[in-house]
N, C-alpha and C. Protein backbone atom coordinates (compact mmCIF):
# COMPACT_ATOMS: atom_id res chain seq x y z
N UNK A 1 94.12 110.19 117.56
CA UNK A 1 92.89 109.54 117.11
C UNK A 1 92.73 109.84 115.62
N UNK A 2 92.10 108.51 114.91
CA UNK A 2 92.17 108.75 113.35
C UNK A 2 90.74 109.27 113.06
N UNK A 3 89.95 108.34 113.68
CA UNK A 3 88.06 108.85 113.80
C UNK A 3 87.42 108.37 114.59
N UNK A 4 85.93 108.95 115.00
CA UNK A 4 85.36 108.77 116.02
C UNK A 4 83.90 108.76 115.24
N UNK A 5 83.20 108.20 115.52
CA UNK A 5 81.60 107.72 115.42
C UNK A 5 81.50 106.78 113.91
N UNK A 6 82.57 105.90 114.51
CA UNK A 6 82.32 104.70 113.08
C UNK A 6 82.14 103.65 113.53
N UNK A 7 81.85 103.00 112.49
CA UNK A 7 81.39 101.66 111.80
C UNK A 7 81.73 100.82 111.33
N UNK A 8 82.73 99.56 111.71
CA UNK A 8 83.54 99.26 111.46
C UNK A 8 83.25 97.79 111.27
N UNK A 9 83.43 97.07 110.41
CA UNK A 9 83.29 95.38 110.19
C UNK A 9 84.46 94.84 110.49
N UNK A 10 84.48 93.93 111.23
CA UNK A 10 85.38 93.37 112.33
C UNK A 10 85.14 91.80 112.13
N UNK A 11 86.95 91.41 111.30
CA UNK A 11 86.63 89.95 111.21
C UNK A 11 86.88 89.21 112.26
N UNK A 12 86.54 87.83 112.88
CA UNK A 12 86.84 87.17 113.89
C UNK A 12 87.64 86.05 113.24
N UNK A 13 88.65 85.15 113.42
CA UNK A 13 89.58 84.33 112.64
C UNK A 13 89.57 83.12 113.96
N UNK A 14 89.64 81.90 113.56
CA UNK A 14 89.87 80.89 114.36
C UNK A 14 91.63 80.96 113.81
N UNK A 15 92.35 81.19 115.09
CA UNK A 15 93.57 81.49 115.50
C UNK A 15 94.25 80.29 114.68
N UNK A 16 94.32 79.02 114.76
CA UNK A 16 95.18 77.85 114.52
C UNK A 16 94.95 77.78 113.07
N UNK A 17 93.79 77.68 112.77
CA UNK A 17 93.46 77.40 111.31
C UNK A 17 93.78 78.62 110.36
N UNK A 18 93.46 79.95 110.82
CA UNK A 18 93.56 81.01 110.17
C UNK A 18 92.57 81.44 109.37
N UNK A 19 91.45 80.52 109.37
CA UNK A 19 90.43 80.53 108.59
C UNK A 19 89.04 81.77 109.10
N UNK A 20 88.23 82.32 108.63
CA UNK A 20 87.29 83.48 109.10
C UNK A 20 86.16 82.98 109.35
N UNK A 21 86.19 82.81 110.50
CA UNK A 21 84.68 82.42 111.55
C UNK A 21 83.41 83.20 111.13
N UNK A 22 83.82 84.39 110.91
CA UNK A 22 82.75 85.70 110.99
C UNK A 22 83.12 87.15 110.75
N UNK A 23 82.40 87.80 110.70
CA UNK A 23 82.74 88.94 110.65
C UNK A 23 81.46 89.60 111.84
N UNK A 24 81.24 91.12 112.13
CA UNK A 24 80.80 91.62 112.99
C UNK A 24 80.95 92.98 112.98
N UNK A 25 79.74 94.07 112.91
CA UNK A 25 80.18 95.26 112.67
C UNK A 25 79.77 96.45 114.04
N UNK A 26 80.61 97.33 114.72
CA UNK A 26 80.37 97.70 115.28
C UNK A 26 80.11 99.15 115.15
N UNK A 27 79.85 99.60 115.79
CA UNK A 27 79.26 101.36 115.82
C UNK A 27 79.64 102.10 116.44
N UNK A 28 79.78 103.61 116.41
CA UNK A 28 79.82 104.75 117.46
C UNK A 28 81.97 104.33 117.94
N UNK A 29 82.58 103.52 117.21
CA UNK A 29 83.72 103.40 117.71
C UNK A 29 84.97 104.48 117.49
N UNK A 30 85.97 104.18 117.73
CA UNK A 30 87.15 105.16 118.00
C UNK A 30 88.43 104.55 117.32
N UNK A 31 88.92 105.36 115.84
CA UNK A 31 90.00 104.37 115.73
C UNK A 31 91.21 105.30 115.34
N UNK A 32 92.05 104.59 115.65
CA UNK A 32 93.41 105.36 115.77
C UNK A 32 94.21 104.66 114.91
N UNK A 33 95.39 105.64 114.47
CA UNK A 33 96.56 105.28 113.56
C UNK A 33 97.17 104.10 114.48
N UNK A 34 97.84 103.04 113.17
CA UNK A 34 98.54 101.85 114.22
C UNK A 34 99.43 101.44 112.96
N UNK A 35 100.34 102.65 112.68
CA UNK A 35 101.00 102.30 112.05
C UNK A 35 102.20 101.06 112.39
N UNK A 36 102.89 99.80 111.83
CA UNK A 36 103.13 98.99 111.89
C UNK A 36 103.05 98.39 113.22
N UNK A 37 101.77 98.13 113.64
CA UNK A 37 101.64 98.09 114.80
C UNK A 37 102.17 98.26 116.16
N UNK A 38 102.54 99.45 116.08
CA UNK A 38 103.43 100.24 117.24
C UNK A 38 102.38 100.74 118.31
N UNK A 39 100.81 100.93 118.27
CA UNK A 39 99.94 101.08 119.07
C UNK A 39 98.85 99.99 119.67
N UNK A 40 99.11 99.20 118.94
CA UNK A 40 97.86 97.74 119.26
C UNK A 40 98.82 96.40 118.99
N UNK A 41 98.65 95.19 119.48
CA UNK A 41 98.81 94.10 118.68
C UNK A 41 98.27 92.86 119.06
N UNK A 42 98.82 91.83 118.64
CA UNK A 42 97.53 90.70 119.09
C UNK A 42 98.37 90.30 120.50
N UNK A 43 96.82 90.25 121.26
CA UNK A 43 97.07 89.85 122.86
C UNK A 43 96.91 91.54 123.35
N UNK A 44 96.56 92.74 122.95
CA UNK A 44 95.91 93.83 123.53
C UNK A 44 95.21 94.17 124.07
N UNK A 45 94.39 93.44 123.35
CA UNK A 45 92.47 93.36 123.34
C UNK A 45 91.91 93.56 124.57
N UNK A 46 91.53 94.02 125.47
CA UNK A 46 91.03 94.42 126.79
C UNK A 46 91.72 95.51 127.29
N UNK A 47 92.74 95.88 126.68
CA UNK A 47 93.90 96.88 126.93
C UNK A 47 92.96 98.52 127.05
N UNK A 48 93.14 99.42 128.00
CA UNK A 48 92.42 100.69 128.52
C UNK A 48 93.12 101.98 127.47
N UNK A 49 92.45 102.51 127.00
CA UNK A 49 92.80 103.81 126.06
C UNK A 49 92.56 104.92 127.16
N UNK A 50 94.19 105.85 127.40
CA UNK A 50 93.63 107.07 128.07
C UNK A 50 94.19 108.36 127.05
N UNK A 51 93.71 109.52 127.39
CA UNK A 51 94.14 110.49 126.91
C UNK A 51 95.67 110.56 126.98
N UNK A 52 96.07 110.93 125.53
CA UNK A 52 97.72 111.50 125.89
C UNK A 52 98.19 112.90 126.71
N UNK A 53 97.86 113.21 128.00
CA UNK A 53 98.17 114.29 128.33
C UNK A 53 99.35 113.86 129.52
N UNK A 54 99.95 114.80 130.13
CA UNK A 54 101.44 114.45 130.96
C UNK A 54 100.46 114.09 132.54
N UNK A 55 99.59 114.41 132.75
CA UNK A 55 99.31 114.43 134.04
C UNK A 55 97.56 113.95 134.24
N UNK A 56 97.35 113.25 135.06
CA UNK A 56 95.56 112.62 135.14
C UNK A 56 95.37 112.54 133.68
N UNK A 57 95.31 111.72 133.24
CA UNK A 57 94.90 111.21 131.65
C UNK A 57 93.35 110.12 132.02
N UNK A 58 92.88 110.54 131.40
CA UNK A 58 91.36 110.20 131.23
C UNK A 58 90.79 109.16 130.99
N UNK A 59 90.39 107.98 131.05
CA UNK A 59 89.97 107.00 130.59
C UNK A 59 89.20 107.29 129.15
N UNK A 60 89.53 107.15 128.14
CA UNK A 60 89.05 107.03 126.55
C UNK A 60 88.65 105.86 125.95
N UNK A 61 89.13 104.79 126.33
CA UNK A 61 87.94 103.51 125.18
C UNK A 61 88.82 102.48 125.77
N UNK A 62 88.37 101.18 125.33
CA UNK A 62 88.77 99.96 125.60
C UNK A 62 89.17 99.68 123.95
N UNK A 63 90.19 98.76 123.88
CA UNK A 63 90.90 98.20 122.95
C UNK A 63 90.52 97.04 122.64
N UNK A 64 89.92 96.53 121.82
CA UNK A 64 89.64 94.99 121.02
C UNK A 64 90.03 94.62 119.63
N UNK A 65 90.40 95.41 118.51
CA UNK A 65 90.52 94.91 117.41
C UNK A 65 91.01 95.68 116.54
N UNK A 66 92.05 95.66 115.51
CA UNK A 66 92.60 96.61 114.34
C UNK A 66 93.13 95.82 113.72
N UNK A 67 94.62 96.19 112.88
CA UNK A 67 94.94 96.07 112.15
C UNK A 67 96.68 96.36 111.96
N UNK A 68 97.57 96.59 110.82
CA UNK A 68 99.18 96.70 111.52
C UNK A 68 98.99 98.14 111.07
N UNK A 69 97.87 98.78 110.48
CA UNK A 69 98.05 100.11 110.54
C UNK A 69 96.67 100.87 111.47
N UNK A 70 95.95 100.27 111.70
CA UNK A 70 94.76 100.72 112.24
C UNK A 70 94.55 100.14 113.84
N UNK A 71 93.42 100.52 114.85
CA UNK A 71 93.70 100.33 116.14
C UNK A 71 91.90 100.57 116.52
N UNK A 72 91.30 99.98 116.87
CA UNK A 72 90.17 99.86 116.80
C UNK A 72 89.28 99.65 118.65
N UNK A 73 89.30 100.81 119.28
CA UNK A 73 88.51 100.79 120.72
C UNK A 73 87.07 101.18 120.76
N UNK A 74 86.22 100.49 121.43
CA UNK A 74 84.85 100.97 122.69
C UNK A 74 84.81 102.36 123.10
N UNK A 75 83.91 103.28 123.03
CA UNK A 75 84.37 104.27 123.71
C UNK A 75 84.07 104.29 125.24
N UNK A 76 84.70 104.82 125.77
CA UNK A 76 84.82 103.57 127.34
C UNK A 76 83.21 104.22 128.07
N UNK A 77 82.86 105.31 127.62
CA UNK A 77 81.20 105.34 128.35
C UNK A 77 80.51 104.37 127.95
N UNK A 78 80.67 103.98 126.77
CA UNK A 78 79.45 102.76 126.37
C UNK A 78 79.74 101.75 126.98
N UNK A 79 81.15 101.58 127.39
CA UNK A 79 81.82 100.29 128.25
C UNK A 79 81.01 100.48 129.40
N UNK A 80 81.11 101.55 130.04
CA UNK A 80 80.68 101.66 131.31
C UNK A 80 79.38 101.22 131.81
N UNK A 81 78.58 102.31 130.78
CA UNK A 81 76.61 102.04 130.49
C UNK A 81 76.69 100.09 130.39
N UNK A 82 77.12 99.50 129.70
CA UNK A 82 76.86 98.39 129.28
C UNK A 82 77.02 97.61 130.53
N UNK A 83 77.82 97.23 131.52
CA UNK A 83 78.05 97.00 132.85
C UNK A 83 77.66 98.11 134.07
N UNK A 84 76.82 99.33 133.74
CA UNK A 84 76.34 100.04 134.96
C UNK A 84 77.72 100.06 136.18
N UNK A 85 78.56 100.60 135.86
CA UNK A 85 79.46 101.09 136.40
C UNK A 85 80.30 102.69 136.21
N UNK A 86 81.07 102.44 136.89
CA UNK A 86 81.75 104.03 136.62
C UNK A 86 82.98 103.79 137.43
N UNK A 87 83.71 105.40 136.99
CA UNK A 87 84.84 105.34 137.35
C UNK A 87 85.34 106.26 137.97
N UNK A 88 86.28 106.16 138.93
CA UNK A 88 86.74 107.13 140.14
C UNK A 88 87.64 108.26 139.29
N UNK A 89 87.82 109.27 140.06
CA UNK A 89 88.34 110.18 139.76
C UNK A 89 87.61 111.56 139.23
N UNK A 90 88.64 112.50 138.29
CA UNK A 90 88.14 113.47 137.77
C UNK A 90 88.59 113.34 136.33
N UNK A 91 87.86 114.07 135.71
CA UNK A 91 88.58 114.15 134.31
C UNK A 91 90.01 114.95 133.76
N UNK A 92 90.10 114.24 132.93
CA UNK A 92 91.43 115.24 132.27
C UNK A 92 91.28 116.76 132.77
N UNK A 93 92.34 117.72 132.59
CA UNK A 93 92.47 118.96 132.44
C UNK A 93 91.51 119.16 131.37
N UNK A 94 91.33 119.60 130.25
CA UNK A 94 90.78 119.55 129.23
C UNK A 94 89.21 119.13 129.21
N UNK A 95 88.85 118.37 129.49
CA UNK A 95 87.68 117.69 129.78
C UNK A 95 86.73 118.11 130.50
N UNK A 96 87.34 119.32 131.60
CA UNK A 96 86.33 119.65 132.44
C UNK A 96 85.89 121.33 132.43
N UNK A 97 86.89 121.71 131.32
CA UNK A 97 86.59 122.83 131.06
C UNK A 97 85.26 123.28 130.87
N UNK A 98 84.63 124.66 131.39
CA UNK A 98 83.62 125.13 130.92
C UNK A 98 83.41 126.25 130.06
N UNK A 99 84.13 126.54 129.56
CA UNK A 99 84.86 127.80 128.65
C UNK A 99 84.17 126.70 127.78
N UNK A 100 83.42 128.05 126.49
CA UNK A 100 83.22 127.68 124.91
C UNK A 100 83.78 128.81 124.06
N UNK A 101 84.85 128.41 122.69
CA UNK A 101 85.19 129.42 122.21
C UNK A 101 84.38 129.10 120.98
N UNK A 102 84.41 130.37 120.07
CA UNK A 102 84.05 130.01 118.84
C UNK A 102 84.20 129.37 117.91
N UNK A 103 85.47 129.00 118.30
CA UNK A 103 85.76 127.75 117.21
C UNK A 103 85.49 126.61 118.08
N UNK A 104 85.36 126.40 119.15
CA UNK A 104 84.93 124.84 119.65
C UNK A 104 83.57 124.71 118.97
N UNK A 105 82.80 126.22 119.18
CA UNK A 105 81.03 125.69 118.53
C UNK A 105 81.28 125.46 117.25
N UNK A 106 82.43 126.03 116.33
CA UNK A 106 82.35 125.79 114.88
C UNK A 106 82.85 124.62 114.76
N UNK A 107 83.92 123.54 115.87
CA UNK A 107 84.57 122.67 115.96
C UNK A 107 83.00 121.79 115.70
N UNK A 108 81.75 121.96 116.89
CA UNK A 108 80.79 120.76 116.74
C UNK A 108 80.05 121.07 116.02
N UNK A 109 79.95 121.87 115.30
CA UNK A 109 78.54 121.98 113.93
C UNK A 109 79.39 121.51 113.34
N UNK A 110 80.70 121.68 112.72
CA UNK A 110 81.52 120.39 111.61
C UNK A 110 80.82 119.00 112.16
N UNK A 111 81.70 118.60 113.01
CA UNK A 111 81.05 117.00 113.68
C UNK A 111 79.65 117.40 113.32
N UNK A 112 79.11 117.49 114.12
CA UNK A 112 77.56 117.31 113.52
C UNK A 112 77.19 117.16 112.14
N UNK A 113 77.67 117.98 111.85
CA UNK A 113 76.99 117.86 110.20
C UNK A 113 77.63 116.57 109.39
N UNK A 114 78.87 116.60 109.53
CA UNK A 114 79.82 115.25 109.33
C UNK A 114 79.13 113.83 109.51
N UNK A 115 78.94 114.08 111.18
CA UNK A 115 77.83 112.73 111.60
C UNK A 115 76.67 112.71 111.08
N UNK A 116 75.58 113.85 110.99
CA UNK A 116 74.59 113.44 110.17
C UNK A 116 74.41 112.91 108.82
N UNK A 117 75.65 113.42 107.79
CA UNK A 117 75.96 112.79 106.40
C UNK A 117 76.83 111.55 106.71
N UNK A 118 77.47 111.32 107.08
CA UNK A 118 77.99 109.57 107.30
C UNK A 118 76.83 108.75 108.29
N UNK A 119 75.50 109.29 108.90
CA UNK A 119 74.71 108.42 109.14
C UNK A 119 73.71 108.31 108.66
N UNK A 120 73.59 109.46 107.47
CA UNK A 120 72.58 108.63 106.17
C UNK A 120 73.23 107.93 105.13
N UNK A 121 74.62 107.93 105.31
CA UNK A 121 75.42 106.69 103.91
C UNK A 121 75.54 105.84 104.22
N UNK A 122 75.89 105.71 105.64
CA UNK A 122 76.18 104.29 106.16
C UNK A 122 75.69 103.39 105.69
N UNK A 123 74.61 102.68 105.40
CA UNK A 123 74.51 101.47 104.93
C UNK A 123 74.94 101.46 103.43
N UNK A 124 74.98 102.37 102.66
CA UNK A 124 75.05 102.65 101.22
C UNK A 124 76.75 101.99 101.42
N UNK A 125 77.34 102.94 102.14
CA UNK A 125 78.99 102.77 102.53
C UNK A 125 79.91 101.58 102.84
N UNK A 126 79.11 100.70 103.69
CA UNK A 126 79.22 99.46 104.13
C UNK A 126 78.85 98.65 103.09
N UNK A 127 78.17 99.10 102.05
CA UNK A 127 77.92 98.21 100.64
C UNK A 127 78.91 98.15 99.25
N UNK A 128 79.89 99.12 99.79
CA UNK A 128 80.75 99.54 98.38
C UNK A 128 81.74 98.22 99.08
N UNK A 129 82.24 97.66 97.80
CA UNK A 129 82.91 97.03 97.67
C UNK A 129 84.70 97.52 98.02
N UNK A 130 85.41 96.67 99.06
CA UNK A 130 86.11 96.81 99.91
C UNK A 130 86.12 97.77 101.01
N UNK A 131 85.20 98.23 100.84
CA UNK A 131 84.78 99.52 102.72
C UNK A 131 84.48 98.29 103.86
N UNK A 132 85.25 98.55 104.97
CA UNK A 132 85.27 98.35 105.79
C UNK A 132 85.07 98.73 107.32
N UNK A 133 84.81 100.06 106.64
CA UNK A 133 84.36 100.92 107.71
C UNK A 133 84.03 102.60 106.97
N UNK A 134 83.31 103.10 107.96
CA UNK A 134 83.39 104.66 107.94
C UNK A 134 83.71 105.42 109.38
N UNK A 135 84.38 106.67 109.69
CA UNK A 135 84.07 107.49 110.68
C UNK A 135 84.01 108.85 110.53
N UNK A 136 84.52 109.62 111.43
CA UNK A 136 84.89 110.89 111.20
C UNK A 136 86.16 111.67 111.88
N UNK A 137 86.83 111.89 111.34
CA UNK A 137 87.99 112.46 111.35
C UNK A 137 88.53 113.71 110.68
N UNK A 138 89.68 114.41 111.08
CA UNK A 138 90.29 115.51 110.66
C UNK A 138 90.54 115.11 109.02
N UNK A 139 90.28 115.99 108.28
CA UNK A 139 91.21 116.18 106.64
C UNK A 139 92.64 116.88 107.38
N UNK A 140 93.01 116.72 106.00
CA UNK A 140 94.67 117.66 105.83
C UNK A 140 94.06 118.93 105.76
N UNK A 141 93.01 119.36 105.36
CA UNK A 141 93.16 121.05 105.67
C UNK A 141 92.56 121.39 106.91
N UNK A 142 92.71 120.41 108.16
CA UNK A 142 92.18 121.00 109.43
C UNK A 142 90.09 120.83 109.61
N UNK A 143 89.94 120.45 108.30
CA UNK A 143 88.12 120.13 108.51
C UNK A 143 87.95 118.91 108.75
N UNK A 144 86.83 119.01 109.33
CA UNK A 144 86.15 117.50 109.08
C UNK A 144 85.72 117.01 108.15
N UNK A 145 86.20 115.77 107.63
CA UNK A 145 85.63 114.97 107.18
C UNK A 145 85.06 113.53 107.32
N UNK A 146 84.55 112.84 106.31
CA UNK A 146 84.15 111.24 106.55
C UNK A 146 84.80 110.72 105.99
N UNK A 147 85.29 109.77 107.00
CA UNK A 147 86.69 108.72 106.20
C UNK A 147 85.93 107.71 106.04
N UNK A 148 86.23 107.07 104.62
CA UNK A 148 85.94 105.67 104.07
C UNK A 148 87.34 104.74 104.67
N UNK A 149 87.22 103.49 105.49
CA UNK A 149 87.97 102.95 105.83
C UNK A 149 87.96 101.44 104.62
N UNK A 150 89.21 101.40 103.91
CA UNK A 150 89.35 100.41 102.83
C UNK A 150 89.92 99.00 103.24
N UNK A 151 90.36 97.96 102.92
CA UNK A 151 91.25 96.93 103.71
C UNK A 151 92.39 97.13 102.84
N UNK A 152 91.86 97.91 101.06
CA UNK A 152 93.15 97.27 100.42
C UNK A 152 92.75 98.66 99.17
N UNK A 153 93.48 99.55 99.15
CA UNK A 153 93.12 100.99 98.22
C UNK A 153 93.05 100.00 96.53
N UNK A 154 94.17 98.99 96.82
CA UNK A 154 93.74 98.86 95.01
C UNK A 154 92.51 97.33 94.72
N UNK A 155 91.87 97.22 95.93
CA UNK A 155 90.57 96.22 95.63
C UNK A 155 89.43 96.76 96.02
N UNK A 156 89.54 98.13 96.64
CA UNK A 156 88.00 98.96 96.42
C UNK A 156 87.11 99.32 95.43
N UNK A 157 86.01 99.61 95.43
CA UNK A 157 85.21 100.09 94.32
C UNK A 157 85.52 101.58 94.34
N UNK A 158 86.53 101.95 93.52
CA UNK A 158 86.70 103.55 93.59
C UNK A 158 85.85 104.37 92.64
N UNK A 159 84.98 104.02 91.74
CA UNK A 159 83.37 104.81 91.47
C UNK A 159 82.42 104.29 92.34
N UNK A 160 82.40 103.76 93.47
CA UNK A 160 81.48 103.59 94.62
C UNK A 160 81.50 104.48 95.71
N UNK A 161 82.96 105.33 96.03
CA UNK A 161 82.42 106.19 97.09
C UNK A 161 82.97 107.77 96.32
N UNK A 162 81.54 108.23 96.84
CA UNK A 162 81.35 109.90 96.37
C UNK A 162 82.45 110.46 96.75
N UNK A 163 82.93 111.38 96.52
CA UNK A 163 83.87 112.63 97.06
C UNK A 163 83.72 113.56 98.17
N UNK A 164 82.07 113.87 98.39
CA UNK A 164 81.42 114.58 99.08
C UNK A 164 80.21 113.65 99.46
N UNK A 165 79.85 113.59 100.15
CA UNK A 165 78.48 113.10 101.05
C UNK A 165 77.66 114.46 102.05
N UNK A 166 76.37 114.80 101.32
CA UNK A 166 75.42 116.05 101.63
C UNK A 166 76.44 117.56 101.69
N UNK A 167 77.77 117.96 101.20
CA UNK A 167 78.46 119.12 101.46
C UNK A 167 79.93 118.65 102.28
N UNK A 168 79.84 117.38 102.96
CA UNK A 168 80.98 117.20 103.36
C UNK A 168 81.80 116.32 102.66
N UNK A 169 83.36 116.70 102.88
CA UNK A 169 84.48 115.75 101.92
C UNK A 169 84.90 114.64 102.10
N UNK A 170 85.09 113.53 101.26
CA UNK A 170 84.84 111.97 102.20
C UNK A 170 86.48 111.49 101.29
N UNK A 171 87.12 111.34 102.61
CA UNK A 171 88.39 110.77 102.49
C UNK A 171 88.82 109.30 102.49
N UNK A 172 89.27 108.48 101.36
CA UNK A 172 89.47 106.77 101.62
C UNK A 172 90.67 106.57 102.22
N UNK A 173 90.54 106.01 103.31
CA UNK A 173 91.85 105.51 103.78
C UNK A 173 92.26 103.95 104.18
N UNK A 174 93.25 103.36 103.42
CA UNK A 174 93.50 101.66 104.05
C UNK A 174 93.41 101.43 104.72
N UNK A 175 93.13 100.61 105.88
CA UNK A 175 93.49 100.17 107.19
C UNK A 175 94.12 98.68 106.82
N UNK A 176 93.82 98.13 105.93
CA UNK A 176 94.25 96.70 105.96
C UNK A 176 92.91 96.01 106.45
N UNK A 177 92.67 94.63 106.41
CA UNK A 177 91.89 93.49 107.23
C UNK A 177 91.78 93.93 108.86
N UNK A 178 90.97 94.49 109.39
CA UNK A 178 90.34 94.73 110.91
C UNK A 178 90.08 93.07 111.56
N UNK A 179 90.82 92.88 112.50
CA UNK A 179 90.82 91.85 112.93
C UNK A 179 90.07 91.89 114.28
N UNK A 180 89.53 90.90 114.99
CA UNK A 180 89.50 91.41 116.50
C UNK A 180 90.63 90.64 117.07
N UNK A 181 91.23 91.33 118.17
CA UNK A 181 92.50 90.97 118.70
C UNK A 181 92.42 90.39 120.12
């Protein structure tokens, strides 16, 4: 997973013409690396995200829309809530643990604090010129940060997004044009 609790503008394309119907921005989503589209592609779109583990893998999000480097799912509770349904089984290994270590609590005060500063930029964020999204995701030194999602690194406004947002470090990353698939 690349980030989790973003915001993502999502173009819709009339297929034959190629031309852009719309665009559409969604929230609270889940997006993953898709590098040359080796994880998503067109004709996916309804496709079930589970955990990568060897054994009972978890239901994680529904698949609708990315990009040839980006991969864009539902997180599948909101799927669920939205149709009042549910799903059989148990959870992952992992998932049902009741053990807290100290770094899991230091794991969610990062997120937290992460999410509370990317959900007072958000609209600011969604206004810089070529952002296409925001979430939250791992940095290279193992922290959290807020990723600025770009379509194109050299048609962004790069004096439009801060470095830091309230103490946390805000990382730009391409995805290319977010399509829905």
């Amino acid at each position: 997973m690349s980030g989790f609790y973003a915001t993502v503008s999502v173009s819709y394309e009339n297929e034959c013409a190629g031309d852009s119907i719309g665009t559409a921005v969604f929230e609270n989503q889940i997006v993953i690396e898709n590098k040359r589209s080796s994880f998503l592609a067109g004709g996916d779109s309804g496709s079930l995200m589970v955990e990568n583990v060897a054994t009972n893998p978890w239901a994680v999000g529904l698949l609708f829309a990315g990009s040839r480097s980006t991969a864009v799912a539902n997180p599948i509770d909101d799927v669920l809530d939205t149709f009042g349904v549910t799903m059989v089984g148990e959870p992952g290994s992992g998932a049902s643990s009741t053990q807290t270590s100290s770094s899991t609590i230091s794991q969610k005060a990062q997120i937290a604090s992460a999410n509370a500063a990317q959900k007072r930029a958000s609209a600011s964020l969604m206004n810089k010129g070529g952002v296409v999204g925001h979430g939250i995701g791992l940095g290279a030194n193992g922290q959290y940060v807020i990723k600025v999602y770009v379509e194109s690194l050299a048609d962004y406004d790069r004096g439009g997004v801060p470095p830091f947002i309230d103490g946390v470090r805000v990382v730009v990353e391409e995805t290319g044009k977010i399509v829905a698939f």
